[in-house]
Protein backbone atom coordinates (compact mmCIF):
# COMPACT_ATOMS: atom_id res chain seq x y z
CA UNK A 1 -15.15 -8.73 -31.25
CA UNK A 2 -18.96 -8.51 -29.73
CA UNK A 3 -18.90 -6.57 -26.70
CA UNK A 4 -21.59 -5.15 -24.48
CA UNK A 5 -20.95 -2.41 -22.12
CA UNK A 6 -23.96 -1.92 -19.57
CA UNK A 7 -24.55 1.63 -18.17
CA UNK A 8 -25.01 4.55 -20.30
CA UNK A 9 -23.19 7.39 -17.71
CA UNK A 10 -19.77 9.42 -17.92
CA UNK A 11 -17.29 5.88 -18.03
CA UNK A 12 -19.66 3.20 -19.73
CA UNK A 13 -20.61 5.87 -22.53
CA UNK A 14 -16.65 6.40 -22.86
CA UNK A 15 -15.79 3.04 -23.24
CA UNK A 16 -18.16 2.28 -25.86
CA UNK A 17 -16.99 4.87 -27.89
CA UNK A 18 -13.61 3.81 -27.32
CA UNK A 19 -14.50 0.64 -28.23
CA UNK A 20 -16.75 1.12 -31.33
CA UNK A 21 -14.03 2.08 -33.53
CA UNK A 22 -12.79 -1.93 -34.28
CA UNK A 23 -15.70 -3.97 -32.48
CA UNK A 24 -19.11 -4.42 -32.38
CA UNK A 25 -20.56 -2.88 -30.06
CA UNK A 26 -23.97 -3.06 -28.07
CA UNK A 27 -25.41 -0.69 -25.22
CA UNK A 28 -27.69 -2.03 -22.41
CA UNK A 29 -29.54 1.19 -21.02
CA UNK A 30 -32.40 2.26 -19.25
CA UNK A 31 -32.79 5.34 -21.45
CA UNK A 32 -32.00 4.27 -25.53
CA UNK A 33 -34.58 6.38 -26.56
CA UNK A 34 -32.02 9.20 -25.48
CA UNK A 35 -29.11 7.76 -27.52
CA UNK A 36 -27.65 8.03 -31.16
CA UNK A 37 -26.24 5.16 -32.45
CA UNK A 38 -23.44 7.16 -33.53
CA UNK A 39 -20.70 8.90 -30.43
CA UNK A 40 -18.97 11.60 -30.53
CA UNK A 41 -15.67 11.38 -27.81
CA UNK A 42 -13.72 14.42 -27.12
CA UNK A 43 -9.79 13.96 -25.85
CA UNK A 44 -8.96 16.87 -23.59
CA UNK A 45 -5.90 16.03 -23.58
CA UNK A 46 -5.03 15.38 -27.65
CA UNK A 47 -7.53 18.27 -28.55
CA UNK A 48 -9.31 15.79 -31.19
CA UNK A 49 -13.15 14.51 -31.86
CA UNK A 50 -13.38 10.79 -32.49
CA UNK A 51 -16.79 9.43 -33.97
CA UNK A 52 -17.71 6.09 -33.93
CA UNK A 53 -20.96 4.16 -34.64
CA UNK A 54 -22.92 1.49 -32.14
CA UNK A 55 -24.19 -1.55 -33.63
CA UNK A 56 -27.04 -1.60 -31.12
CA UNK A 57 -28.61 0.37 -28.54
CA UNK A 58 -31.38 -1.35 -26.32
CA UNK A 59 -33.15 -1.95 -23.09
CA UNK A 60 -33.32 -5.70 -23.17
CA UNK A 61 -30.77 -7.83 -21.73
CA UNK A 62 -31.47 -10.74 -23.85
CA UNK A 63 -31.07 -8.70 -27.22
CA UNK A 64 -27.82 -7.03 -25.48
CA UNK A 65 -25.87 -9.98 -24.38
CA UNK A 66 -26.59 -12.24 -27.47
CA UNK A 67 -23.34 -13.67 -28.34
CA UNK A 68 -21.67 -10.95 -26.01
CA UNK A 69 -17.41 -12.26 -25.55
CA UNK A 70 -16.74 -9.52 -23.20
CA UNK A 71 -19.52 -7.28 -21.46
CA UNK A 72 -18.26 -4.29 -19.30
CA UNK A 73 -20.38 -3.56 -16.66
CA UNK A 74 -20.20 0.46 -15.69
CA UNK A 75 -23.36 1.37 -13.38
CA UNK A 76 -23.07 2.16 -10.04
CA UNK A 77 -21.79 -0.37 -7.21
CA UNK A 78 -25.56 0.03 -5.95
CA UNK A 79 -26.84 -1.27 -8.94
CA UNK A 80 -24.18 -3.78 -9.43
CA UNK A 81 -25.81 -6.78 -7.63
CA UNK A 82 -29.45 -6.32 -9.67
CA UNK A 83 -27.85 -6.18 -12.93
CA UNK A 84 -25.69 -9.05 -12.54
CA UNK A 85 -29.04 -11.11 -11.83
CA UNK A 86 -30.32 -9.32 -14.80
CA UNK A 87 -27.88 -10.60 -17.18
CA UNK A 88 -27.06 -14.06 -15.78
CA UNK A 89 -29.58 -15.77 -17.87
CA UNK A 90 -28.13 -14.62 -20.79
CA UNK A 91 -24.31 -15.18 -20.49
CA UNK A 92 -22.31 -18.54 -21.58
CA UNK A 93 -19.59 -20.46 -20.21
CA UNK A 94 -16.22 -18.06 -21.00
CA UNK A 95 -17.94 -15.04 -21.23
CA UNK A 96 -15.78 -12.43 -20.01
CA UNK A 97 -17.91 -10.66 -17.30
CA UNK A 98 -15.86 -7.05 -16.62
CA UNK A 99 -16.55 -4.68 -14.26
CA UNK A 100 -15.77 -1.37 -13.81
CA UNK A 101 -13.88 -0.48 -11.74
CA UNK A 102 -13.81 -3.80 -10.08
CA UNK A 103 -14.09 -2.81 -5.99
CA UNK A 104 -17.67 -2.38 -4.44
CA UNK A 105 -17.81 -6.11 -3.06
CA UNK A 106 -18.75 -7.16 -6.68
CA UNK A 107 -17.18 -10.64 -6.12
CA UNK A 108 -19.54 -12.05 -3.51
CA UNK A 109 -22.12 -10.90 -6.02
CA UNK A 110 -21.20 -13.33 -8.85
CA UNK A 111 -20.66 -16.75 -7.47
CA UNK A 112 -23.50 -18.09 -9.49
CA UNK A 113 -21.91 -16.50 -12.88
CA UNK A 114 -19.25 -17.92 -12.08
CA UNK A 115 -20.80 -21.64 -11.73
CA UNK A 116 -21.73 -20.92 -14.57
CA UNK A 117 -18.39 -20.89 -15.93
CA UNK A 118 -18.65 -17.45 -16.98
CA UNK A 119 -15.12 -15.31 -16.15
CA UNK A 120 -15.59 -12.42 -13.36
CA UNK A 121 -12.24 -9.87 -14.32
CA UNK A 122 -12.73 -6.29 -12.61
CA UNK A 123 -10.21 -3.01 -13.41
CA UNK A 124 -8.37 -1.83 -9.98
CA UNK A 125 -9.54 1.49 -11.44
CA UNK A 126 -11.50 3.07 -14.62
CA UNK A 127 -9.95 3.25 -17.67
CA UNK A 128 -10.99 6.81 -18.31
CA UNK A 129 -11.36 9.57 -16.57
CA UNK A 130 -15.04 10.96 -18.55
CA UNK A 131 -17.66 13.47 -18.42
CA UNK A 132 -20.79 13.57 -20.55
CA UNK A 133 -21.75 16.73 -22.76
CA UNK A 134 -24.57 14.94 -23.88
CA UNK A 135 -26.57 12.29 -22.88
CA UNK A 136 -26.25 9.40 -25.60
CA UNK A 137 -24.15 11.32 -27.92
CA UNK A 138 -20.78 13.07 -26.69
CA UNK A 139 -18.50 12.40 -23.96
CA UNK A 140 -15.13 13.99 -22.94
CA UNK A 141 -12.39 11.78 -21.97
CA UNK A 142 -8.82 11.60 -20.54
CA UNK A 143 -7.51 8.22 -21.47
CA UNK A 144 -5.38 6.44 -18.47
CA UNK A 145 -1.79 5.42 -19.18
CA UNK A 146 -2.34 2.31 -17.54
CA UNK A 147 -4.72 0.54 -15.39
CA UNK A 148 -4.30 -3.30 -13.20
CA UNK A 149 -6.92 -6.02 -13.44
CA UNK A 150 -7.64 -9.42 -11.71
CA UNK A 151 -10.05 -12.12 -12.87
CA UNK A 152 -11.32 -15.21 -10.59
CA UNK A 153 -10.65 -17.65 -11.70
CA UNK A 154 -7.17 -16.61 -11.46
CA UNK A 155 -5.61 -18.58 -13.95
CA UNK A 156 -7.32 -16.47 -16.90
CA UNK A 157 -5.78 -12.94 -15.16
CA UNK A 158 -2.74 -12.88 -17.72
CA UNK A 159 -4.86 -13.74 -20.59
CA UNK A 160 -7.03 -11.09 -19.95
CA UNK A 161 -4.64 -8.45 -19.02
CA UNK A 162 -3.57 -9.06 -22.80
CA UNK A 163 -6.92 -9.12 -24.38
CA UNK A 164 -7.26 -5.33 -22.78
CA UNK A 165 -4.37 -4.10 -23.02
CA UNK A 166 -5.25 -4.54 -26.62
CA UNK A 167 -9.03 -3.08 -26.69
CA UNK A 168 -7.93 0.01 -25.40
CA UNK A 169 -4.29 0.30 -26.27
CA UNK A 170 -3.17 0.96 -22.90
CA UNK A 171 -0.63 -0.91 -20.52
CA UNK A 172 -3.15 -3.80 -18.06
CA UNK A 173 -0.66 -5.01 -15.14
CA UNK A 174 -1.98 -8.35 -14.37
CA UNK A 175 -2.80 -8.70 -10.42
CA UNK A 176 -1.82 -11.66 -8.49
CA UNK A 177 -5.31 -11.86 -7.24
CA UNK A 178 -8.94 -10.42 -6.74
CA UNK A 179 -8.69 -9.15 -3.28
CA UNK A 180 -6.06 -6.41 -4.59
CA UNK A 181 -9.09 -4.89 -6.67
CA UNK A 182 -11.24 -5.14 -3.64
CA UNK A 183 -8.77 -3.16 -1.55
CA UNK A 184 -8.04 -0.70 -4.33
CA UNK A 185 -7.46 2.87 -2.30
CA UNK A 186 -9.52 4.81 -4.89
CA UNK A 187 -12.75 6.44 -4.32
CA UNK A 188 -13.70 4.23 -0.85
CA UNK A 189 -11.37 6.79 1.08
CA UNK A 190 -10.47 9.35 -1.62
CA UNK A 191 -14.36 10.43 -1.74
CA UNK A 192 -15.07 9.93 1.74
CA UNK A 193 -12.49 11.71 3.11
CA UNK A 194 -12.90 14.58 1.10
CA UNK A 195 -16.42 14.27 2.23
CA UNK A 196 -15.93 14.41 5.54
CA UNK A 197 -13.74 17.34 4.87
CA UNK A 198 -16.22 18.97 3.52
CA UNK A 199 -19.13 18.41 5.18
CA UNK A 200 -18.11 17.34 8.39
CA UNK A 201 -19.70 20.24 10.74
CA UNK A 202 -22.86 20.25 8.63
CA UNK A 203 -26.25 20.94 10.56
CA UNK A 204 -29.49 21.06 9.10
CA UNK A 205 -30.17 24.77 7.37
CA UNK A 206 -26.28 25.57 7.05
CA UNK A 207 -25.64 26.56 3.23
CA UNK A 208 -23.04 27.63 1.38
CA UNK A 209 -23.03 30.31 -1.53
CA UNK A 210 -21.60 28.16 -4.60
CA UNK A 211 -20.93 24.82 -5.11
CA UNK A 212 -17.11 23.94 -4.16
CA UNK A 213 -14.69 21.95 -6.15
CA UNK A 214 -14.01 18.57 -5.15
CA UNK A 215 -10.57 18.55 -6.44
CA UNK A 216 -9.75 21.78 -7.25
CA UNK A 217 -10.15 23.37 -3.82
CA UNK A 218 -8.66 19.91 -2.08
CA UNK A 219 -7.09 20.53 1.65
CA UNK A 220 -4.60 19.31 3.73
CA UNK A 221 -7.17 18.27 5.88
CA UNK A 222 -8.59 16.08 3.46
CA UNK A 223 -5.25 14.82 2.90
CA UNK A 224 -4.16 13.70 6.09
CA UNK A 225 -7.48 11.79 6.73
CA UNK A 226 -6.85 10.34 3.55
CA UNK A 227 -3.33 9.46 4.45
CA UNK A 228 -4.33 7.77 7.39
CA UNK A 229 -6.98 5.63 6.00
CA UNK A 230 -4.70 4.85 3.71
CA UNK A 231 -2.36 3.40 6.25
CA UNK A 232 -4.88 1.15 8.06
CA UNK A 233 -5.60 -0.17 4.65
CA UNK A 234 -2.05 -1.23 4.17
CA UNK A 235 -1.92 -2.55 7.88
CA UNK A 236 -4.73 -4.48 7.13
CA UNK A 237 -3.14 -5.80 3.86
CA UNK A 238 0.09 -6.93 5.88
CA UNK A 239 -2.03 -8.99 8.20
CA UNK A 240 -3.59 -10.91 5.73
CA UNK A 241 -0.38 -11.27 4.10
CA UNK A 242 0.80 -12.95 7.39
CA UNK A 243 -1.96 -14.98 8.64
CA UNK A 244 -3.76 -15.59 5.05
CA UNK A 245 -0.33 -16.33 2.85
CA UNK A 246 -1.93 -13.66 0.46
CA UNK A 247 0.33 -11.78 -1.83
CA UNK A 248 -1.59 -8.06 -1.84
CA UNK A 249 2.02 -6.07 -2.64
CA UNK A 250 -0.22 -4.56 -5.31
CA UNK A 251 -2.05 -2.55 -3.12
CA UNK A 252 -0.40 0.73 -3.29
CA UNK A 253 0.05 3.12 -0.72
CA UNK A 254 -1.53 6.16 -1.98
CA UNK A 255 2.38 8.43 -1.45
CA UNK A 256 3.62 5.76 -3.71
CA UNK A 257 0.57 5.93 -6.30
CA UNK A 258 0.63 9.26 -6.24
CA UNK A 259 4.57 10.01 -6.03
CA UNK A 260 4.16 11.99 -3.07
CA UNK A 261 5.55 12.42 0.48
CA UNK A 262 3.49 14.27 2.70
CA UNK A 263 -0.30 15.45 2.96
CA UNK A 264 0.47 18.99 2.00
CA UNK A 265 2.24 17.03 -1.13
CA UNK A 266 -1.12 15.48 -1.57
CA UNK A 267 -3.07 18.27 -1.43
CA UNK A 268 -1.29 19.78 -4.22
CA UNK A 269 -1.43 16.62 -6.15
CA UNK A 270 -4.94 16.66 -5.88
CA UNK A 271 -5.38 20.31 -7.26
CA UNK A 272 -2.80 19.82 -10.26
CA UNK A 273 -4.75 17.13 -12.10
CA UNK A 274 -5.95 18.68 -15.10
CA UNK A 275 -8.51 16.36 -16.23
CA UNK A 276 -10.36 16.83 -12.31
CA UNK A 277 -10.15 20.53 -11.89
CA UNK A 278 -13.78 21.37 -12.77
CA UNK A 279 -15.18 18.30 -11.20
CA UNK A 280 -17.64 19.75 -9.02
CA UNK A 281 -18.90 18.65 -5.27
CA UNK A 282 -21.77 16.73 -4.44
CA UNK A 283 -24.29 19.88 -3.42
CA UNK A 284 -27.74 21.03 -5.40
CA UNK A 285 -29.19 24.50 -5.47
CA UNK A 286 -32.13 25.18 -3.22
CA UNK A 287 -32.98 28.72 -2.54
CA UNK A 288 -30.47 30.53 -4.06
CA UNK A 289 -27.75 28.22 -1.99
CA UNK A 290 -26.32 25.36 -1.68
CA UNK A 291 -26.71 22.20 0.05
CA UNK A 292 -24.67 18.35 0.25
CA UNK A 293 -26.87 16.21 -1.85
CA UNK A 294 -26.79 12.96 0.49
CA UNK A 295 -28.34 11.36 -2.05
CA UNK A 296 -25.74 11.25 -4.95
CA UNK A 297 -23.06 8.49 -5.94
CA UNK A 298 -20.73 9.67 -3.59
CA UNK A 299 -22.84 8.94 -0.98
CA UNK A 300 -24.97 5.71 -1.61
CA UNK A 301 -21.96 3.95 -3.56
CA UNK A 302 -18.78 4.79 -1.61
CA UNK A 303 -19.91 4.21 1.87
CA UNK A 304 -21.76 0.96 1.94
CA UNK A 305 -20.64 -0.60 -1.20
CA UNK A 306 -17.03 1.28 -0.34
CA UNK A 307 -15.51 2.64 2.90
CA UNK A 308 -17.73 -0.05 4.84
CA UNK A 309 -16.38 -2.73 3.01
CA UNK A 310 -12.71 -2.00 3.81
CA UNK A 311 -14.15 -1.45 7.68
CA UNK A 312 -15.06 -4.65 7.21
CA UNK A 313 -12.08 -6.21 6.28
CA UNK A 314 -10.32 -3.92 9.15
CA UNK A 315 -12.79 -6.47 11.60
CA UNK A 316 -11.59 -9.41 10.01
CA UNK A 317 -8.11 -8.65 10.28
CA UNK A 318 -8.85 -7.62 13.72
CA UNK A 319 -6.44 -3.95 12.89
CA UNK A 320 -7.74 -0.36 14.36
CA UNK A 321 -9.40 1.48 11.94
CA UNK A 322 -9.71 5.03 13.60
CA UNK A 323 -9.90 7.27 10.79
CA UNK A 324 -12.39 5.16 8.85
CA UNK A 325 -14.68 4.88 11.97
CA UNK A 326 -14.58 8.54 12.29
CA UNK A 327 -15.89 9.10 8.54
CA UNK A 328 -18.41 6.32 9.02
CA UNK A 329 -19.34 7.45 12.83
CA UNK A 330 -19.99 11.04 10.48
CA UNK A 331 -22.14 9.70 7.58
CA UNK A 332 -24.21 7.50 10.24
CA UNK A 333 -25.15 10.53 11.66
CA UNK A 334 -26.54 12.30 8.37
CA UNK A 335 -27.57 9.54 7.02
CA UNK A 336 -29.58 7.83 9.85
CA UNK A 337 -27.77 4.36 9.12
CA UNK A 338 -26.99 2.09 12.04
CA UNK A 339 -23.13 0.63 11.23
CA UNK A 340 -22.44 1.29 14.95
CA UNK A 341 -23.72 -0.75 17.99
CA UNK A 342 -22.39 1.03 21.28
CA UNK A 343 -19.13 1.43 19.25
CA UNK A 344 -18.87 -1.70 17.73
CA UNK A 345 -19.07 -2.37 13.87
CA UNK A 346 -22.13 -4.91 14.28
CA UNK A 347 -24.68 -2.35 13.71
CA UNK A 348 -28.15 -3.01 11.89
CA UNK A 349 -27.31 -1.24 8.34
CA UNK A 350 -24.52 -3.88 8.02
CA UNK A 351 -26.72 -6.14 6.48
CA UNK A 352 -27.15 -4.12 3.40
CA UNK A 353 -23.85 -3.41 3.10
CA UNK A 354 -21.66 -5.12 1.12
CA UNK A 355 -18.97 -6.35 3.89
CA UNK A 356 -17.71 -9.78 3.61
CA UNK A 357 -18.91 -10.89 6.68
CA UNK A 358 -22.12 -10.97 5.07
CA UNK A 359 -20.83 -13.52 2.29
CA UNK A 360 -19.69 -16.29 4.89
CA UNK A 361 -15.85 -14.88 4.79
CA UNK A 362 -15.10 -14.57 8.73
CA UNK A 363 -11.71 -15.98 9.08
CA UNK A 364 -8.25 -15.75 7.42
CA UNK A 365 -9.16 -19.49 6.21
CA UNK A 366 -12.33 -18.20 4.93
CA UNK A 367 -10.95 -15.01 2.61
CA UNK A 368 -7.92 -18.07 1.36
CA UNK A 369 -10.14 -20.19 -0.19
CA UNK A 370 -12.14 -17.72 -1.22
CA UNK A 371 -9.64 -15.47 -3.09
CA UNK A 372 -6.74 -18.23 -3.28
């Protein structure tokens, strides 16, 4: 099979190596004068090297995507919308467009692939969890057991599900629909809480002597906000269910994903998974110490293409959302973005953010026919 995966970081680097092994694979990069046609993928959890060899490695689209079946789109959510416009040129009717993972608003972003008749499927979450050792070459990586997908249309989900549970040898649960990706509990309030944990009482000149771990060094704290996010999400999802006729029982409260029952549970959860343990926080070195870096991933991907997206949805639904406020209140006030207007959610910075109400969905008839 042809396949294109777009984004040369930790996950798109991983699954083109995965992938390598029985396809044909091409790379779509901003950097492939840094790569090596041939990967090197380490399993930290089998203790083995696999090395497998790229058909292509490029920087243009056109050259990328020719004859592409499935392309696997792995950059960041704040990239998403660009590269989409990027590629559209160059994709045909039944193209399989995947992105990963699939949340991030990445829907409203593809309505004219999908006129196209190209098919939008996005994972609920990554297949692997990955770090690169080296930039183009080597990768370590913890394959899932199991990850869910959705496609729009929805009639080519199963199908799909099949076709990838195949590529990667790995269970793919077929969702019921799209907006179960969207409202995925993963890194929107896992990050952000943990952020806010974190760095909640920062001021300007505080530093710290090393950099924490994210996962490692997890605290109840975290957990709880976590928790409760987690439980306006799934408030949210049971309105819809009522007033929209939407099946979202695949949304998973985070005790159930996580087979736990309380936030000290959680906490320890959090610091037993082997493959995160060295994952590090989002701080660089200045001066000897340590600082947040405000402008990493965690920051420009998880709250406007992330946590404000579920705030959003919280509006629609017309359900509190007091622990997601107070994270959002928080990173308005490092950040200097305007999601607030006297307390309201109808701030400025909205309209960069990628919140449904900016796509035309602002009623429960609305998000039906839109994800129906």
């Amino acid at each position: 099979m042809k396949i294109c995966v777009i984004g040369g970081g930790n996950i798109g680097t991983a699954v083109a190596a995965d992938l390598a092994g029985k396809n044909q694979v091409a790379v779509l990069t901003g950097h492939p004068e840094k790569w090596q046609k041939g990967l090197s993928s380490y399993d930290t959890e089998k203790k083995i090297t696999v090395h497998t060899v790229l058909e292509k490695v490029t920087g243009n689209a056109e050259e990328a995507l020719a004859n592409a079946e499935v392309v696997f789109l792995t950059v960041p959510s704040f990239l998403t919308e660009t590269e989409i416009q990027r590629c559209l040129p160059y994709l045909d009717a039944g193209t399989i467009f995947c992105i990963m993972p699939g949340t991030g608003g990445v829907e409203f972003f593809c309505r004219e692939m999908l006129e196209k008749g190209v098919i939008l499927a996005g994972f609920d979450r990554v297949t692997h969890i990955s770090r690169l050792t080296v930039y183009g070459s080597s990768v370590n990586v913890a394959k899932k057991k199991g990850v869910r997908i959705a496609a729009v249309p929805c009639r080519e989900t199963k199908r799909i599900a099949r076709l990838m549970s195949g590529l990667f040898e790995m269970d793919c649960e077929p969702l019921d629909n799209y907006l179960t990706v969207t409202l995925t509990p993963s890194n929107p309030i896992l990050h952000t809480s943990r952020l806010y944990d974190l760095f909640g009482n920062y001021q300007r000149g505080m530093t710290w002597d090393r950099n924490l771990y994210f996962y490692a060094e997890w605290t109840d704290s975290a957990s709880e906000l976590l928790l409760g996010c987690d439980e306006e999400l799934q408030s949210v999802c049971r309105a819809f269910e009522t007033a929209a006729h939407m099946n979202l029982q695949g949304v998973k409260p985070l005790k159930q994903h996580y087979e736990v029952r309380t936030a000290t549970e959680m906490t320890h959860k959090m610091q037993s998974i082997h493959s995160l343990k060295n994952i590090l926080s989002p701080m660089v070195r200045q001066n000897g110490f340590y600082v947040p870096d405000f402008n990493s991933r965690y920051f420009l991907e998880d709250f406007p293409y992330g946590l404000c997206i579920l705030k959003g949805f919280a509006e629609l639904a017309g359900v509190p959302a007091g622990h997601m406020d107070k994270i959002l209140q928080w990173y308005c006030g490092v950040s200097g973005k305007a999601y607030y207007d006297d307390d309201r959610f109808v701030g400025k910075d909205l309209a960069e953010a990628a919140i449904p109400q900016n796509y035309g969905i602002t009623s429960f008839e609305a998000l039906e026919e839109f994800y129906g």
